[in-house]
PDB file of N, CA and C in Angstrom:
ATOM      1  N   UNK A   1     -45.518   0.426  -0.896  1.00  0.00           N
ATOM      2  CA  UNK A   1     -44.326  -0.261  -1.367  1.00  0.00           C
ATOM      3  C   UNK A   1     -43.920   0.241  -2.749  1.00  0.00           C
ATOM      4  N   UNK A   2     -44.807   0.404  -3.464  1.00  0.00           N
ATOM      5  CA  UNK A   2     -44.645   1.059  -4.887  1.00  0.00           C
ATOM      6  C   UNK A   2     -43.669   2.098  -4.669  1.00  0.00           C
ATOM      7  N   UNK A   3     -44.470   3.324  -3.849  1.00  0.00           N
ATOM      8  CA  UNK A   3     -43.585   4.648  -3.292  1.00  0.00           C
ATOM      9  C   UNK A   3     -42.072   4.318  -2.938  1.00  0.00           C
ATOM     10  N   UNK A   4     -41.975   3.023  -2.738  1.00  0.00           N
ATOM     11  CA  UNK A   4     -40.348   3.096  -1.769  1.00  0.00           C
ATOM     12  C   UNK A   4     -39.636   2.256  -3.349  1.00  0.00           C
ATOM     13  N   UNK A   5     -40.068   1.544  -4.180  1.00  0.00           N
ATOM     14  CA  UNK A   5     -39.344   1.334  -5.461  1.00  0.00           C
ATOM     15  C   UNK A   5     -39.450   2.460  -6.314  1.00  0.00           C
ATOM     16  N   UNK A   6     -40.188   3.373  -6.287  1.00  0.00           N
ATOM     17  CA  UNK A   6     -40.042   4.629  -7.577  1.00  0.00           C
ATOM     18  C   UNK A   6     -38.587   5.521  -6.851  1.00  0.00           C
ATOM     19  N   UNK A   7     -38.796   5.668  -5.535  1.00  0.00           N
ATOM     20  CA  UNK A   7     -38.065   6.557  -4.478  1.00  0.00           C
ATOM     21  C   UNK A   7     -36.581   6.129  -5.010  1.00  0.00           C
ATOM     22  N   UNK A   8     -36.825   4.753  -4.688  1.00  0.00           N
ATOM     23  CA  UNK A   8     -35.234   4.220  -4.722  1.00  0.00           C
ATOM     24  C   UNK A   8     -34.579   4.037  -6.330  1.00  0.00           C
ATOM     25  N   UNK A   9     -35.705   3.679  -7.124  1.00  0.00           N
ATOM     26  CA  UNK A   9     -35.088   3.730  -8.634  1.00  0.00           C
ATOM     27  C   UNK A   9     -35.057   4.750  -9.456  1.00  0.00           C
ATOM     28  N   UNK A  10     -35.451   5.927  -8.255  1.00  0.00           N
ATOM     29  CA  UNK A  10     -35.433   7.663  -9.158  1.00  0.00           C
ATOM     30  C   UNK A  10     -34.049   8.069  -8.265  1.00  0.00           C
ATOM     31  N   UNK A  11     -33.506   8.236  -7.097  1.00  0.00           N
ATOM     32  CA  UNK A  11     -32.866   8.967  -6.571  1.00  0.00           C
ATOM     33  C   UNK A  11     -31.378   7.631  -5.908  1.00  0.00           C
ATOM     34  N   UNK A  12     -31.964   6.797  -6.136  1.00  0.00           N
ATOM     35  CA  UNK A  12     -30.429   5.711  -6.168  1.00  0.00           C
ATOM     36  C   UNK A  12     -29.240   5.750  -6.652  1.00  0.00           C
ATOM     37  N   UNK A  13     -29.325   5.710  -8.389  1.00  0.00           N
ATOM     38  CA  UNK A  13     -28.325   6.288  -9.163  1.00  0.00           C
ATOM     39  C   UNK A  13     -27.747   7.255  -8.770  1.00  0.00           C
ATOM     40  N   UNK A  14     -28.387   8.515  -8.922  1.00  0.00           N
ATOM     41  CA  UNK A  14     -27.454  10.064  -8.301  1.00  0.00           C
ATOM     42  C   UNK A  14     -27.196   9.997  -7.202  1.00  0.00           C
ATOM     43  N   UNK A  15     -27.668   9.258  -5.551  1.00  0.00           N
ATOM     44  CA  UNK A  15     -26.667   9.130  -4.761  1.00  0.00           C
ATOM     45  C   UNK A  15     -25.818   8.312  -5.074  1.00  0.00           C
ATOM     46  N   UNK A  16     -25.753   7.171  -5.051  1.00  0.00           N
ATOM     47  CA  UNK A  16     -24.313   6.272  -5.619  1.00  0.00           C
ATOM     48  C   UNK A  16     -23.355   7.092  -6.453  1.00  0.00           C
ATOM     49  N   UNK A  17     -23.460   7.269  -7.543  1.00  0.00           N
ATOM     50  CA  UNK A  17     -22.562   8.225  -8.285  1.00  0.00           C
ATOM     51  C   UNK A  17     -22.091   9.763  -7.177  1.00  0.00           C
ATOM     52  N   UNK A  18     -22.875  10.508  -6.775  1.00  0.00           N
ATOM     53  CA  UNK A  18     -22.308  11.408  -5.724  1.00  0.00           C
ATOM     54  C   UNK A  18     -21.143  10.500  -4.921  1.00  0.00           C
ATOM     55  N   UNK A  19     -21.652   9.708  -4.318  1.00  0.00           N
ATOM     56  CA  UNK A  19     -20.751   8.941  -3.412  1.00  0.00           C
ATOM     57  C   UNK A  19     -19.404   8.596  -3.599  1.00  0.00           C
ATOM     58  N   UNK A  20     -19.415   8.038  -4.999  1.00  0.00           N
ATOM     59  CA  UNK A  20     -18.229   7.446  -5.600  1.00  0.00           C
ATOM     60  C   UNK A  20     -17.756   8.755  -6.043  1.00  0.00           C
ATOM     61  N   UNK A  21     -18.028  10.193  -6.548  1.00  0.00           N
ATOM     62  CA  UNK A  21     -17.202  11.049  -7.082  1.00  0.00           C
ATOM     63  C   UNK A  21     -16.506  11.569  -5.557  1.00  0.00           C
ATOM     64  N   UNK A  22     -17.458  11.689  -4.807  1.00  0.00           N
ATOM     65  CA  UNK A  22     -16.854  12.461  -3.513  1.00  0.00           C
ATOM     66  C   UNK A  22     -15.532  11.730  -2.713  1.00  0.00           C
ATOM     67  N   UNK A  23     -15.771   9.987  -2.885  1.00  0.00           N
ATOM     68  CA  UNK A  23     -14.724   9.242  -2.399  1.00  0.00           C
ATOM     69  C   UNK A  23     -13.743   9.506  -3.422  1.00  0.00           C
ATOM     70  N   UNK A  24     -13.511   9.241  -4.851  1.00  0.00           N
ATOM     71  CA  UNK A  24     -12.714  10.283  -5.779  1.00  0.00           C
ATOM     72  C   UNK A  24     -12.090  11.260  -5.591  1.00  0.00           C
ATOM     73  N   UNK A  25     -12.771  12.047  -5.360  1.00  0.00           N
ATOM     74  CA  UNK A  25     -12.338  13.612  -5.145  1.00  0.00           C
ATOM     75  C   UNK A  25     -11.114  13.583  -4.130  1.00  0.00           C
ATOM     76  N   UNK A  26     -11.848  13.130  -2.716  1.00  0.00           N
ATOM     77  CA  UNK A  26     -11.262  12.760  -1.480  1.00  0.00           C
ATOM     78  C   UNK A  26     -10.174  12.432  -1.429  1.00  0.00           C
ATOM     79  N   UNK A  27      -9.589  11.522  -2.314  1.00  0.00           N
ATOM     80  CA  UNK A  27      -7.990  10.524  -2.499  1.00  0.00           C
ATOM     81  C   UNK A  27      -7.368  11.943  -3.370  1.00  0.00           C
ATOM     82  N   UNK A  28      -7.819  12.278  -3.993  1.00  0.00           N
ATOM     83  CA  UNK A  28      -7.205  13.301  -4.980  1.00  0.00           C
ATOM     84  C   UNK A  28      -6.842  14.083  -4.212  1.00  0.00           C
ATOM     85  N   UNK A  29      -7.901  14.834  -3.124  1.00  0.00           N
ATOM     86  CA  UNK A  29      -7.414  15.904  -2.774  1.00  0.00           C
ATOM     87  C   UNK A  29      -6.247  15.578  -1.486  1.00  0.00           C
ATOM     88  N   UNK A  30      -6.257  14.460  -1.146  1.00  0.00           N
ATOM     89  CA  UNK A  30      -4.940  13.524  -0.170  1.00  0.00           C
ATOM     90  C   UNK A  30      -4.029  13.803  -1.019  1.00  0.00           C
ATOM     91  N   UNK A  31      -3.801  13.432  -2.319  1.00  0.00           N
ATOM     92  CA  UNK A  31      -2.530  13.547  -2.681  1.00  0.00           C
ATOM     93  C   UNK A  31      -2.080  14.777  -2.971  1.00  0.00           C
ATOM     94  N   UNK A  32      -2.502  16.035  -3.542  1.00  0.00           N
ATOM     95  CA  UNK A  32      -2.847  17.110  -3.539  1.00  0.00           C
ATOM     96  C   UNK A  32      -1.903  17.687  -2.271  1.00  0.00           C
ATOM     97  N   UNK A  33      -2.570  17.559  -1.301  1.00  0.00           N
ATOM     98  CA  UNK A  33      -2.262  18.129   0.234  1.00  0.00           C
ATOM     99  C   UNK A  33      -0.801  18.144   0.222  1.00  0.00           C
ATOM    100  N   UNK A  34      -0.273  16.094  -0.280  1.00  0.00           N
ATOM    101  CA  UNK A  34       0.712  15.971   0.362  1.00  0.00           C
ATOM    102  C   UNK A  34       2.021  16.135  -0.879  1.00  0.00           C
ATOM    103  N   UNK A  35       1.421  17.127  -1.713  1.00  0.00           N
ATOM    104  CA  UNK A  35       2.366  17.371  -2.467  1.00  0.00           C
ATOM    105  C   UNK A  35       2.628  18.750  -2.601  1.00  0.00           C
ATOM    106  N   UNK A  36       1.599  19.715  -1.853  1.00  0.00           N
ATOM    107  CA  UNK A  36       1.766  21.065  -1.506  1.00  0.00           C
ATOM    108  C   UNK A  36       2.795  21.225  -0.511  1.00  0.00           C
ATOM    109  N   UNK A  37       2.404  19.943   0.661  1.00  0.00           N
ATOM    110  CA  UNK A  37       3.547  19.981   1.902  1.00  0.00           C
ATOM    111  C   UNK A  37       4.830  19.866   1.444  1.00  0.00           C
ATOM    112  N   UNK A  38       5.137  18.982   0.179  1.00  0.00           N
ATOM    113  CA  UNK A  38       6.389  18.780  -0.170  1.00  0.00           C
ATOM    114  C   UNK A  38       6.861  20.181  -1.018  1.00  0.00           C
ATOM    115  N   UNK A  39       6.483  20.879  -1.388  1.00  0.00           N
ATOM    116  CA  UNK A  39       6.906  22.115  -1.778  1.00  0.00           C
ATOM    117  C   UNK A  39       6.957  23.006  -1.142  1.00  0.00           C
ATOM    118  N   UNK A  40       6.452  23.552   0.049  1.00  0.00           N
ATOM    119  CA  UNK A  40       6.334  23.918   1.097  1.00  0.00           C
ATOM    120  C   UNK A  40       7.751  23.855   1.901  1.00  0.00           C
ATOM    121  N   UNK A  41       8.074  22.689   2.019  1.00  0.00           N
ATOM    122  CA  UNK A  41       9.269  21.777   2.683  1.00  0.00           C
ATOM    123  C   UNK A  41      10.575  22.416   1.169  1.00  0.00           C
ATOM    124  N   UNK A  42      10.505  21.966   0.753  1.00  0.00           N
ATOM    125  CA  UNK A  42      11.541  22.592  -0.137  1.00  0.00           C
ATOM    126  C   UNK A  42      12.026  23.500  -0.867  1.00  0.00           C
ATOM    127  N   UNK A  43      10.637  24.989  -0.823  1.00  0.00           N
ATOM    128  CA  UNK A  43      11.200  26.006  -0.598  1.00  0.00           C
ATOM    129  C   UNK A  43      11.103  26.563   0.800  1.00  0.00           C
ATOM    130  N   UNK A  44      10.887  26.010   1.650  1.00  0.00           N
ATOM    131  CA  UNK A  44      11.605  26.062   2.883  1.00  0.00           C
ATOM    132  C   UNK A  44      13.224  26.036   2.787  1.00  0.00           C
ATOM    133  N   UNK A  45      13.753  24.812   2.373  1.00  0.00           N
ATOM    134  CA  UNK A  45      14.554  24.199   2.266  1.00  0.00           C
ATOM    135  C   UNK A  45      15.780  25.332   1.616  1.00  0.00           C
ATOM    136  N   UNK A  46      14.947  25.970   0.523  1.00  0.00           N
ATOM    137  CA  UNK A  46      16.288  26.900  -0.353  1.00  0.00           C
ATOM    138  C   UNK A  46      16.145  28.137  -0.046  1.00  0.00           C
ATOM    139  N   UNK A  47      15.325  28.473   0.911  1.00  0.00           N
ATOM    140  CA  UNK A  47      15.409  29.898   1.491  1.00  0.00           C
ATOM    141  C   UNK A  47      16.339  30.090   2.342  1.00  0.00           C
ATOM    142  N   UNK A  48      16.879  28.515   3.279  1.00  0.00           N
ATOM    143  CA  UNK A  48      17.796  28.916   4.569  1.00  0.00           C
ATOM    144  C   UNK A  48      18.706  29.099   4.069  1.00  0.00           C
TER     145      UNK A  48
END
C-alpha cells in the first residue's frame, strides 16, 4: 500500500497537469483549424 501512495504522489501531479495542457492545447488547436478554414474560404473567395 505504501508502493501505491509514493506511485500516486510521485507521478499524479505530472499526469494531471499533462492532461489539462493537452485538453488546452486541443480547444486551441479547434480554433486554429477553424480560422485557417476561414481564410482558405476567402482567398478562395478573391481569386474567382
Amino acid at each position: 500500500m505504501e508502493i501505491l501512495n509514493e506511485f500516486v504522489s510521485t507521478l499524479g501531479f505530472p499526469i494531471a497537469v499533462t492532461v489539462f495542457l493537452l485538453i488546452r492545447i486541443e480547444k486551441k488547436l479547434d480554433e486554429l483549424n477553424k480560422t485557417l478554414l476561414l481564410v482558405v474560404e476567402a482567398l478562395g473567395k478573391t481569386q474567382q
